[in-house]
Structures are given as structure tokens and as C-alpha cells.
PDB file of N, CA and C in Angstrom:
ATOM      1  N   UNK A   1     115.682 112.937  85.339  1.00  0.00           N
ATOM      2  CA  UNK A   1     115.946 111.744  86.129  1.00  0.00           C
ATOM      3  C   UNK A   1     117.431 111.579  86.463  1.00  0.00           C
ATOM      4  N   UNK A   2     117.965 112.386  85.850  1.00  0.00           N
ATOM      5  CA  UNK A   2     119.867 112.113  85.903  1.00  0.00           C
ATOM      6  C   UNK A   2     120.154 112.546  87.397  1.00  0.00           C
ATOM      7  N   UNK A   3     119.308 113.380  87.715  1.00  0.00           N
ATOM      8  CA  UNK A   3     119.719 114.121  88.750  1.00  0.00           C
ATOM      9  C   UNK A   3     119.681 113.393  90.666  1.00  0.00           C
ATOM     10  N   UNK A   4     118.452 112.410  90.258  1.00  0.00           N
ATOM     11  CA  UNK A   4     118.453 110.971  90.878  1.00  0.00           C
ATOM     12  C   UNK A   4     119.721 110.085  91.484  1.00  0.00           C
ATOM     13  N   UNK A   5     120.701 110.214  90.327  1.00  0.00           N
ATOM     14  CA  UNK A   5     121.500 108.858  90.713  1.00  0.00           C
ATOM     15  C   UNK A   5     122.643 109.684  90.464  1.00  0.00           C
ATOM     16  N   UNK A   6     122.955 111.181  90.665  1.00  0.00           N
ATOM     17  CA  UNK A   6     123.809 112.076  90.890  1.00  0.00           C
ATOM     18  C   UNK A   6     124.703 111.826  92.830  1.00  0.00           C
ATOM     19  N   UNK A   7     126.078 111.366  93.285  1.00  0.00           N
ATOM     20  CA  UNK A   7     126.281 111.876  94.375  1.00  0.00           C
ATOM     21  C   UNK A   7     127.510 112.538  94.300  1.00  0.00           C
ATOM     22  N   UNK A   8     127.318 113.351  95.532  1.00  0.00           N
ATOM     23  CA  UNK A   8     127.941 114.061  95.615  1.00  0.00           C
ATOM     24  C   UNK A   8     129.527 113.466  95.339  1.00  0.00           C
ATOM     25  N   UNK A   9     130.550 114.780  95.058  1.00  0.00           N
ATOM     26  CA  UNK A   9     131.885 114.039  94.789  1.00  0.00           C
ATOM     27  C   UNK A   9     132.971 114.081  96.110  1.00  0.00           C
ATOM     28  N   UNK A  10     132.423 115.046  97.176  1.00  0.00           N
ATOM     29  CA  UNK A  10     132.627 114.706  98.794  1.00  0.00           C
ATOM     30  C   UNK A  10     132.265 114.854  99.598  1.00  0.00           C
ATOM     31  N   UNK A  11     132.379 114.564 100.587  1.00  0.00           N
ATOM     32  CA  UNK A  11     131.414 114.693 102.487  1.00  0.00           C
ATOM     33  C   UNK A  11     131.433 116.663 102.233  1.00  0.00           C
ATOM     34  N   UNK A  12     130.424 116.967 102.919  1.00  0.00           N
ATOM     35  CA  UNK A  12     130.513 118.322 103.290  1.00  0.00           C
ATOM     36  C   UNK A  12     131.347 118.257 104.833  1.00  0.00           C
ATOM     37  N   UNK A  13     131.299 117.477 105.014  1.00  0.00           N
ATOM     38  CA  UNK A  13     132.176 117.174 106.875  1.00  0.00           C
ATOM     39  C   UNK A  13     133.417 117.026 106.738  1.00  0.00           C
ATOM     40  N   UNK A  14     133.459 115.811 105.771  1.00  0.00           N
ATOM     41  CA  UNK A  14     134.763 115.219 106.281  1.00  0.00           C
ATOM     42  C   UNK A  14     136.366 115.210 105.300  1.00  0.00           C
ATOM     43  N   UNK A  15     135.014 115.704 103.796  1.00  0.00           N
ATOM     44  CA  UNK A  15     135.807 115.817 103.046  1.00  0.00           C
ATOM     45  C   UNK A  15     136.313 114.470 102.456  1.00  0.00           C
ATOM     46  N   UNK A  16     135.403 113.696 102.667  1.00  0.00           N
ATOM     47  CA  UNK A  16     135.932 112.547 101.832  1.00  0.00           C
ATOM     48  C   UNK A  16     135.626 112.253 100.647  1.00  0.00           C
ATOM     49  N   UNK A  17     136.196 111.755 100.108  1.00  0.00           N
ATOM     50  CA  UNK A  17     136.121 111.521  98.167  1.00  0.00           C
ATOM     51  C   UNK A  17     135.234 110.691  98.060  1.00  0.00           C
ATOM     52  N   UNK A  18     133.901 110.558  97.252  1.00  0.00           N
ATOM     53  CA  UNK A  18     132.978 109.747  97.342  1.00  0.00           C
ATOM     54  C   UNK A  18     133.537 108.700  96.024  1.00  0.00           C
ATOM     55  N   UNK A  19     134.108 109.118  95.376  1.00  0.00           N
ATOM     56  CA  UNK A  19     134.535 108.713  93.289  1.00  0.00           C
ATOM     57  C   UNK A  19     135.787 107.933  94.112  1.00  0.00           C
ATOM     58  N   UNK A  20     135.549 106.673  94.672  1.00  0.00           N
ATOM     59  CA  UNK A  20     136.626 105.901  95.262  1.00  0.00           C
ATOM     60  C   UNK A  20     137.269 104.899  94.046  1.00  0.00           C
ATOM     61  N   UNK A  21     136.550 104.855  92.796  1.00  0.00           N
ATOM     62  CA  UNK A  21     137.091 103.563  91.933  1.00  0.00           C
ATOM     63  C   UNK A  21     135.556 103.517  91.405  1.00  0.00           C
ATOM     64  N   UNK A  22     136.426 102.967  89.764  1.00  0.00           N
ATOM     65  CA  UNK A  22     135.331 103.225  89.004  1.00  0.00           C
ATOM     66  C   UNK A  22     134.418 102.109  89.465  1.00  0.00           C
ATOM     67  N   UNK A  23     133.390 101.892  89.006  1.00  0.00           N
ATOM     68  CA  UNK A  23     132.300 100.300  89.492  1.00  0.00           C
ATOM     69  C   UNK A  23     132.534 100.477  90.968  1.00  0.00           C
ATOM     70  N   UNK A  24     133.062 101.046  91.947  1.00  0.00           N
ATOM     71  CA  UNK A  24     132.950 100.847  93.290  1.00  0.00           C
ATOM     72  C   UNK A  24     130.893 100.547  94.236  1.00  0.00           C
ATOM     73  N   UNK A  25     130.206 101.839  93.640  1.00  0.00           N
ATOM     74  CA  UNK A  25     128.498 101.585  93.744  1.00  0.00           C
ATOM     75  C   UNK A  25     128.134 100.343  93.180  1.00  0.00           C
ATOM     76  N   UNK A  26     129.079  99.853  92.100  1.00  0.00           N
ATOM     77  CA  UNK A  26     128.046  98.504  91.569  1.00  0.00           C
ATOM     78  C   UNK A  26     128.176  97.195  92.686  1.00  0.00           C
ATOM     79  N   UNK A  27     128.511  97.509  93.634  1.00  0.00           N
ATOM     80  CA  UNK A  27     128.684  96.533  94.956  1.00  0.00           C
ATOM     81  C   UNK A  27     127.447  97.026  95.720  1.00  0.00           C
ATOM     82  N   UNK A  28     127.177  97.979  95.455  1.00  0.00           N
ATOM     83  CA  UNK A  28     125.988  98.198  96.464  1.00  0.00           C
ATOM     84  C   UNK A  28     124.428  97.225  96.056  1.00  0.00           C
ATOM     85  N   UNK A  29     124.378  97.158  94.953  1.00  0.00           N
ATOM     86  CA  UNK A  29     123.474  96.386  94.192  1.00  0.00           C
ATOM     87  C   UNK A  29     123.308  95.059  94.933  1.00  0.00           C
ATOM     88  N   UNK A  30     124.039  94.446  95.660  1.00  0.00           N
ATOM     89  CA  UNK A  30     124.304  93.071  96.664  1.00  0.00           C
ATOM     90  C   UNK A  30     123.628  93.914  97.866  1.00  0.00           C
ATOM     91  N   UNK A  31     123.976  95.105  98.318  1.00  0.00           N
ATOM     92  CA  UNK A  31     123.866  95.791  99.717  1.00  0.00           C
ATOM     93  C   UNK A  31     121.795  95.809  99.385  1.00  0.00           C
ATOM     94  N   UNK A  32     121.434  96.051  97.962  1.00  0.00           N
ATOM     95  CA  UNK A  32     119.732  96.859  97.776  1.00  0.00           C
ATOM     96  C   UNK A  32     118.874  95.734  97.347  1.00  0.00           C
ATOM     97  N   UNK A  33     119.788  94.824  97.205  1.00  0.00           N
ATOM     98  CA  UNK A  33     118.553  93.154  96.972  1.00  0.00           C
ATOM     99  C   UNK A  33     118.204  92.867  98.290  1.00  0.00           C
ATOM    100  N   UNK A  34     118.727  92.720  99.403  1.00  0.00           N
ATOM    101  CA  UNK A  34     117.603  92.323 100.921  1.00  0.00           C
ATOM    102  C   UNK A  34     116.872  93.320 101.231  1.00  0.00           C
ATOM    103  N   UNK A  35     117.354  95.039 100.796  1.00  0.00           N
ATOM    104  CA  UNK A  35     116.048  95.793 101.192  1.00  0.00           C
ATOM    105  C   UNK A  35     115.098  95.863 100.259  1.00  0.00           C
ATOM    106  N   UNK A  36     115.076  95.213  99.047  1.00  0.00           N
ATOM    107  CA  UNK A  36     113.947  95.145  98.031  1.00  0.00           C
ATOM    108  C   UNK A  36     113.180  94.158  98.646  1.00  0.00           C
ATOM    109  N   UNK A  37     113.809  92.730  98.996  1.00  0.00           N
ATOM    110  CA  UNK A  37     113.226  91.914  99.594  1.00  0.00           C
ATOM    111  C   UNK A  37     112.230  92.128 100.737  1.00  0.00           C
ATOM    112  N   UNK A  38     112.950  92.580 101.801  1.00  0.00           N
ATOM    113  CA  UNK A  38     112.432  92.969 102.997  1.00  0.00           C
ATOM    114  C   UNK A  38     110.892  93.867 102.425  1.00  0.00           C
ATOM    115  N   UNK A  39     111.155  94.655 101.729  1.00  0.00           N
ATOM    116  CA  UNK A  39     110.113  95.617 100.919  1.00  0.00           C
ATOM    117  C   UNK A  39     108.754  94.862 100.577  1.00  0.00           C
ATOM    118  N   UNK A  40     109.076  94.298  99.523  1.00  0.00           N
ATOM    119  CA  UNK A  40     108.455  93.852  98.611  1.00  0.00           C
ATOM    120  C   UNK A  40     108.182  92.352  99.155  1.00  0.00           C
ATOM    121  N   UNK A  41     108.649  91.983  99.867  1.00  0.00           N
ATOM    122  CA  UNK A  41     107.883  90.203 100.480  1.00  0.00           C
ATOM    123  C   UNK A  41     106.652  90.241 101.018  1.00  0.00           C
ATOM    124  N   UNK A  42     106.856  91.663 102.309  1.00  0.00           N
ATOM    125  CA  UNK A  42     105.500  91.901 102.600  1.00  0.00           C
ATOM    126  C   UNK A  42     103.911  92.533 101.877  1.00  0.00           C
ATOM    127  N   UNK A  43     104.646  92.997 101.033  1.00  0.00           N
ATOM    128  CA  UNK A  43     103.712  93.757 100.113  1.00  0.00           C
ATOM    129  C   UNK A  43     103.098  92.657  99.247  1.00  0.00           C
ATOM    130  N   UNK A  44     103.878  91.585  98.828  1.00  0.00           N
ATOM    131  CA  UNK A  44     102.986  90.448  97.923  1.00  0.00           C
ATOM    132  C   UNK A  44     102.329  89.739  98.914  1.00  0.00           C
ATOM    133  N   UNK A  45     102.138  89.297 100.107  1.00  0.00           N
ATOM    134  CA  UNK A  45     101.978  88.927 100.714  1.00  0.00           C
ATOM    135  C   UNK A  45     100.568  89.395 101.321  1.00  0.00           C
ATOM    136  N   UNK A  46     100.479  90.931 101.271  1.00  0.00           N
ATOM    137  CA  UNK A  46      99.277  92.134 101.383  1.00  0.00           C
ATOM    138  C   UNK A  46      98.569  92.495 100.291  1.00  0.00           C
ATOM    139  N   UNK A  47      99.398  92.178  98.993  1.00  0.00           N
ATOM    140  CA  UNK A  47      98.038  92.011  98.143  1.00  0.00           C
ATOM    141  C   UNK A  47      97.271  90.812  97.764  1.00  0.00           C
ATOM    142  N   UNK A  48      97.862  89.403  98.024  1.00  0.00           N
ATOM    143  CA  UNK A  48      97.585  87.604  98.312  1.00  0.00           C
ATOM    144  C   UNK A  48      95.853  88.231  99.668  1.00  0.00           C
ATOM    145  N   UNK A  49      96.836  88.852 100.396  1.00  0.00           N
ATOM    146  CA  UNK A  49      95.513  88.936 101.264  1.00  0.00           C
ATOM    147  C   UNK A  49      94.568  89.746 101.240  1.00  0.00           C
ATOM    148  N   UNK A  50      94.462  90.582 100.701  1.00  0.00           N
ATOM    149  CA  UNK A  50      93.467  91.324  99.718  1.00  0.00           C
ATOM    150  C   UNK A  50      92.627  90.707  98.927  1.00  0.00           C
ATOM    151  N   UNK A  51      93.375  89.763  97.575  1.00  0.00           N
ATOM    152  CA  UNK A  51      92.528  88.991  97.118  1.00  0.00           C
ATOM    153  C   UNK A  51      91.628  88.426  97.889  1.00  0.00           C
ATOM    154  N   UNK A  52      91.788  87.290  98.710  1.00  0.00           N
ATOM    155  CA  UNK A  52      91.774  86.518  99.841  1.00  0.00           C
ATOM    156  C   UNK A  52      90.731  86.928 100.094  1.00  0.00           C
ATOM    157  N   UNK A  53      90.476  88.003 101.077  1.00  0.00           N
ATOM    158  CA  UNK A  53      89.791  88.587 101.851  1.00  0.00           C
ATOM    159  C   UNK A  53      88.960  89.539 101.438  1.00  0.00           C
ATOM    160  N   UNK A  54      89.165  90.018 100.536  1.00  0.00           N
ATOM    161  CA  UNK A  54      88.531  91.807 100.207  1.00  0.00           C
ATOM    162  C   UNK A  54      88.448  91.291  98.908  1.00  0.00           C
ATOM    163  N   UNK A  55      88.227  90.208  97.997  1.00  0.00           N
ATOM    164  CA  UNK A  55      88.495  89.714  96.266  1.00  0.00           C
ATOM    165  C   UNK A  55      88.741  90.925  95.431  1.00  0.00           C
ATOM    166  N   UNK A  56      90.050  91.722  95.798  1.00  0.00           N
ATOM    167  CA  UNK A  56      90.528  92.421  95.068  1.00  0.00           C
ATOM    168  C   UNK A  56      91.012  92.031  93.670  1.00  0.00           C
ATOM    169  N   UNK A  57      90.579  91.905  92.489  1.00  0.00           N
ATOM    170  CA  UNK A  57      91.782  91.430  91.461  1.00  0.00           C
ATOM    171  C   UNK A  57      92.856  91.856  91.835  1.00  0.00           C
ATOM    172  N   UNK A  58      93.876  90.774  91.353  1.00  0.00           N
ATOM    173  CA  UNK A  58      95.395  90.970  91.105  1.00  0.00           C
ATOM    174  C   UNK A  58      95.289  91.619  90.047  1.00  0.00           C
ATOM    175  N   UNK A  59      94.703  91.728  89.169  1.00  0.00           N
ATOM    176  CA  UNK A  59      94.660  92.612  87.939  1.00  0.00           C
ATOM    177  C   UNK A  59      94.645  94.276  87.764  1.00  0.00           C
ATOM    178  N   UNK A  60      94.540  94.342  89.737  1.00  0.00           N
ATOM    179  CA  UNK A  60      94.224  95.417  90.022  1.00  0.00           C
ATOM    180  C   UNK A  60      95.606  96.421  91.028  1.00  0.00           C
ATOM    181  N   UNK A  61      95.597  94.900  91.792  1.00  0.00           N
ATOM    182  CA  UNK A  61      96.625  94.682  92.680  1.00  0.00           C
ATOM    183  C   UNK A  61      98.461  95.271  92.172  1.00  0.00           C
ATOM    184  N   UNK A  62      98.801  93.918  91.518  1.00  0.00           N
ATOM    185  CA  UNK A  62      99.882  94.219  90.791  1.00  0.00           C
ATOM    186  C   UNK A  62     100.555  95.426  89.827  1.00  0.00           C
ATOM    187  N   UNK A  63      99.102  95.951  89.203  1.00  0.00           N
ATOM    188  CA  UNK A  63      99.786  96.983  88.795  1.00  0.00           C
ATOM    189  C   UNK A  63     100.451  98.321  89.515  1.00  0.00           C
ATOM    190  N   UNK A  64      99.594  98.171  90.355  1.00  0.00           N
ATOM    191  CA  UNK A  64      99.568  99.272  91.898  1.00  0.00           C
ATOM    192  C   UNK A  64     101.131  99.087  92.593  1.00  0.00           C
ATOM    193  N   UNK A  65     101.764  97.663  92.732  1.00  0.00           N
ATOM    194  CA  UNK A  65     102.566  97.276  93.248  1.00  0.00           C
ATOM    195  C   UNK A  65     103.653  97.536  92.388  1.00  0.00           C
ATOM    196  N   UNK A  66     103.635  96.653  90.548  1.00  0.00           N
ATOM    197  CA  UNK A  66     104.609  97.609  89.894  1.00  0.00           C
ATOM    198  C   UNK A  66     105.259  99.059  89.686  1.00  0.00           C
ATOM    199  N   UNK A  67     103.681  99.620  90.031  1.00  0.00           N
ATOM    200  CA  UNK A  67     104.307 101.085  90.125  1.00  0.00           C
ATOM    201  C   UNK A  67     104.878 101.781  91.500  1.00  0.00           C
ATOM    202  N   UNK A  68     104.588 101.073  92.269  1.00  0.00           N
ATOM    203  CA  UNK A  68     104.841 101.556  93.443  1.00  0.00           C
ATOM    204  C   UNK A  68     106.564 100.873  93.765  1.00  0.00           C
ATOM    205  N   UNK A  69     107.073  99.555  92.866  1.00  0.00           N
ATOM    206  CA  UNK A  69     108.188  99.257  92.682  1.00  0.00           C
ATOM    207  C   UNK A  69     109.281  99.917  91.922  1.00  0.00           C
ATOM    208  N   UNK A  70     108.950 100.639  90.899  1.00  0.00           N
ATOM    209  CA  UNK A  70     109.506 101.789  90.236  1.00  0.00           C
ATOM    210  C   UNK A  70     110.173 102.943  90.705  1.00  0.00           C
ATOM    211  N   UNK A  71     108.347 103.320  91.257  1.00  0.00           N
ATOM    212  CA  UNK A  71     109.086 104.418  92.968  1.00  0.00           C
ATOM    213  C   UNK A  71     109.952 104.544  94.041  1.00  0.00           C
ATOM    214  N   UNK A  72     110.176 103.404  94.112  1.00  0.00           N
ATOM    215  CA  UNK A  72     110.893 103.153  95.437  1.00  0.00           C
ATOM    216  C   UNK A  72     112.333 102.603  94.916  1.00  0.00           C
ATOM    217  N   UNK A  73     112.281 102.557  93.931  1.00  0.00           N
ATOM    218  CA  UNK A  73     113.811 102.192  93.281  1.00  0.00           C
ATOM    219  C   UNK A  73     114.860 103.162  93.842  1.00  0.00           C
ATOM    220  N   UNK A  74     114.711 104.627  93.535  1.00  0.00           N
ATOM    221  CA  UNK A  74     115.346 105.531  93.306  1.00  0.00           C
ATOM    222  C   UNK A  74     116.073 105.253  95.245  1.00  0.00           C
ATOM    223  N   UNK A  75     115.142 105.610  95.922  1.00  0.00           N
ATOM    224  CA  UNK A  75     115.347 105.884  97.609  1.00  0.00           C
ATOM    225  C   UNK A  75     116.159 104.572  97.944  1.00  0.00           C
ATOM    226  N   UNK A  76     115.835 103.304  96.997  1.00  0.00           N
ATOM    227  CA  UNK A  76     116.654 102.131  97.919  1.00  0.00           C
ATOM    228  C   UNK A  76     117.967 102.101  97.263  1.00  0.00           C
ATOM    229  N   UNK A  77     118.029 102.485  96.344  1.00  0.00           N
ATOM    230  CA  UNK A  77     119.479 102.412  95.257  1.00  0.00           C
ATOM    231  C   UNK A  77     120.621 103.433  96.402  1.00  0.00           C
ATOM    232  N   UNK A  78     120.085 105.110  96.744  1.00  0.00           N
ATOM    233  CA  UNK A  78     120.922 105.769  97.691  1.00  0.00           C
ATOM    234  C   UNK A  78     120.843 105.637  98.605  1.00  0.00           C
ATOM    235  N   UNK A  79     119.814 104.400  99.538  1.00  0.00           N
ATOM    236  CA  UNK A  79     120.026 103.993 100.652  1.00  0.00           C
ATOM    237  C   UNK A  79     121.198 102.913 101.006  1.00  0.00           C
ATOM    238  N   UNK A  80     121.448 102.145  99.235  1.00  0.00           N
ATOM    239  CA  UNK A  80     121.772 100.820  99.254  1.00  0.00           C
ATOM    240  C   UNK A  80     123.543 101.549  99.150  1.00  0.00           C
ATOM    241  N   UNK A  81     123.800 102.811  98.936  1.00  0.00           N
ATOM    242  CA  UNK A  81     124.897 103.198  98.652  1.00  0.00           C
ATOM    243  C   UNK A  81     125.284 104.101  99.720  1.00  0.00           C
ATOM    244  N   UNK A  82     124.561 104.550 100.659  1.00  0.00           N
ATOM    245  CA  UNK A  82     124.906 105.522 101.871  1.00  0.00           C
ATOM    246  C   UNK A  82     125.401 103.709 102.878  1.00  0.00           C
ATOM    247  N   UNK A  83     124.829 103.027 102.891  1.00  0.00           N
ATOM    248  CA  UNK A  83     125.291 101.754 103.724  1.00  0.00           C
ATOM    249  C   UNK A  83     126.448 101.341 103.296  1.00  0.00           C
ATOM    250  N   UNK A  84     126.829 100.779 101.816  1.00  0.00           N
ATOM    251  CA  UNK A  84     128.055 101.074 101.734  1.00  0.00           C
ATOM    252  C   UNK A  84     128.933 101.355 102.089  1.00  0.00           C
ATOM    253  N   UNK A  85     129.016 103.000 101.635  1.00  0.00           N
ATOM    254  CA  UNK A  85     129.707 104.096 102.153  1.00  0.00           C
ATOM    255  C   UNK A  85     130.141 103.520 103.854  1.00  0.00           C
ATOM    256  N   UNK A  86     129.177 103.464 104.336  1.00  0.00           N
ATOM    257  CA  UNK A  86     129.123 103.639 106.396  1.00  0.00           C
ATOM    258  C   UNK A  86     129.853 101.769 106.386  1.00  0.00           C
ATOM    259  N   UNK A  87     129.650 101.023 105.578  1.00  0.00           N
ATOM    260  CA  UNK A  87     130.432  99.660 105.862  1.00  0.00           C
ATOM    261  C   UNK A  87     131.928  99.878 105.584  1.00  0.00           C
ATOM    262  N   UNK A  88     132.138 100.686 104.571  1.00  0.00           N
ATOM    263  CA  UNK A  88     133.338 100.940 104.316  1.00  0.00           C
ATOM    264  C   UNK A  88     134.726 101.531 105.052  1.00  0.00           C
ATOM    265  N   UNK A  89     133.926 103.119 105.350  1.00  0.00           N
ATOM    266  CA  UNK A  89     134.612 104.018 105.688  1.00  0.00           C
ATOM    267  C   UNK A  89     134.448 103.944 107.371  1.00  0.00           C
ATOM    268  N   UNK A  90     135.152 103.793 108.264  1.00  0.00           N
ATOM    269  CA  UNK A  90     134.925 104.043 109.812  1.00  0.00           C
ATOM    270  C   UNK A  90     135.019 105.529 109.847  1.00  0.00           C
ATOM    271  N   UNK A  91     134.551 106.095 110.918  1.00  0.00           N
ATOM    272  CA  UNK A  91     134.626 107.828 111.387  1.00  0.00           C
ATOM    273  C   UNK A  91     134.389 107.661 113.017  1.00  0.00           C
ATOM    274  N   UNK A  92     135.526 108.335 113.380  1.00  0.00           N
ATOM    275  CA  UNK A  92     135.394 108.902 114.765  1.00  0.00           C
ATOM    276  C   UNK A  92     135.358 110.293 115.028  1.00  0.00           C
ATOM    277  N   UNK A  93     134.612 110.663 115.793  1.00  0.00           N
ATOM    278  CA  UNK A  93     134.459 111.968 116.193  1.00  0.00           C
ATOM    279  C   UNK A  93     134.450 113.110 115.259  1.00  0.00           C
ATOM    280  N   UNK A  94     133.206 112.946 114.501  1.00  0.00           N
ATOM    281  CA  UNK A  94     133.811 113.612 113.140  1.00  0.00           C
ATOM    282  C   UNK A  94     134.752 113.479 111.795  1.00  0.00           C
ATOM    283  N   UNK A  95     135.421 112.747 111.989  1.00  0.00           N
ATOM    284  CA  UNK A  95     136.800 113.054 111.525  1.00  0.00           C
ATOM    285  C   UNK A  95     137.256 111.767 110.675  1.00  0.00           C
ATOM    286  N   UNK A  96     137.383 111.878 109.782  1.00  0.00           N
ATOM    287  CA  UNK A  96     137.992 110.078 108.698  1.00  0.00           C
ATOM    288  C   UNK A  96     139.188 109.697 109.234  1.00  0.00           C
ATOM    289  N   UNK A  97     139.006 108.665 109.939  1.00  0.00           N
ATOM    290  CA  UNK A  97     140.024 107.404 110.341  1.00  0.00           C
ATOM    291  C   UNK A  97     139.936 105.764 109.313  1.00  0.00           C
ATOM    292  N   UNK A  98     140.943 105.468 108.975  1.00  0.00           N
ATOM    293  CA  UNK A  98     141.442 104.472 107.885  1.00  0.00           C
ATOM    294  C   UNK A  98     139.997 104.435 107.271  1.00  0.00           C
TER     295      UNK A  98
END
């Protein structure tokens, strides 16, 4: 699992230093709470209507959803840190500008 939350230590392009300051990723954690949200609002929302409609237990529901919240950790954590990165750093034409 280490190998998960491994990034690289620079651009293959641009050559930029990803290891900007220590705790610098723990800002991204603010950047991966609205895409959990965005995620996961609709999904409770789709298993509410399941019950609803199809009397799925939640007993059945939720666990499906916990695990499927687990999963998706990994992809939103280096999504929540490639945005970052792109809020941070500007690039023109290739090339690192300020």
C-alpha cells in the first residue's frame, strides 16, 4: 500500500521539485473534502432511493458504499494533490514560470 501515496520527487517535463516543504500535501486534504462530497452526496442519495423504491436494506446498501469509500480514497487523495500542484505552480508552454 506504501506504494499508493508514493510521488514522484520531479516533473519528468519540467523538472520541477515536487518535496516543496514538509506538510505542503497536507493542504490538499481542504482541496479532497468537496470531491468526497461531490462523490459521495450522490451515492447516499442512490442508496435512500433504492431503499425507497427497490426495499433494498441499508444493511445491505452501506456496506457496499463503505467499501466502495475505501476504494476511492486512494484516486481522490492524488487527484486532491495533482490540483494542488496545477493551483500552485503556473506553466507556459511547457516550461515553469514563477
Amino acid at each position: 500500500m506504501r506504494g499508493f501515496f508514493k510521488m514522484p520527487e520531479r516533473c519528468k517535463k519540467c523538472n520541477q521539485d515536487f518535496r516543496i516543504e514538509p506538510e505542503f500535501y497536507s493542504s490538499a486534504l481542504w482541496i479532497g473534502f468537496p470531491i468526497v462530497l461531490i462523490v459521495f452526496v450522490p451515492l447516499l442519495f442512490f442508496g435512500l432511493y433504492l431503499n425507497e423504491n427497490y426495499e433494498i436494506s441499508l444493511k445491505v446498501i452501506l456496506p457496499i458504499f463503505l467499501i466502495l469509500c475505501f476504494l476511492l480514497q486512494i484516486p481522490i487523495m492524488r487527484i486532491s494533490r495533482a490540483i494542488l500542484l496545477h493551483l500552485t505552480f503556473k506553466y507556459f508552454g511547457g516550461h515553469k514560470k514563477g
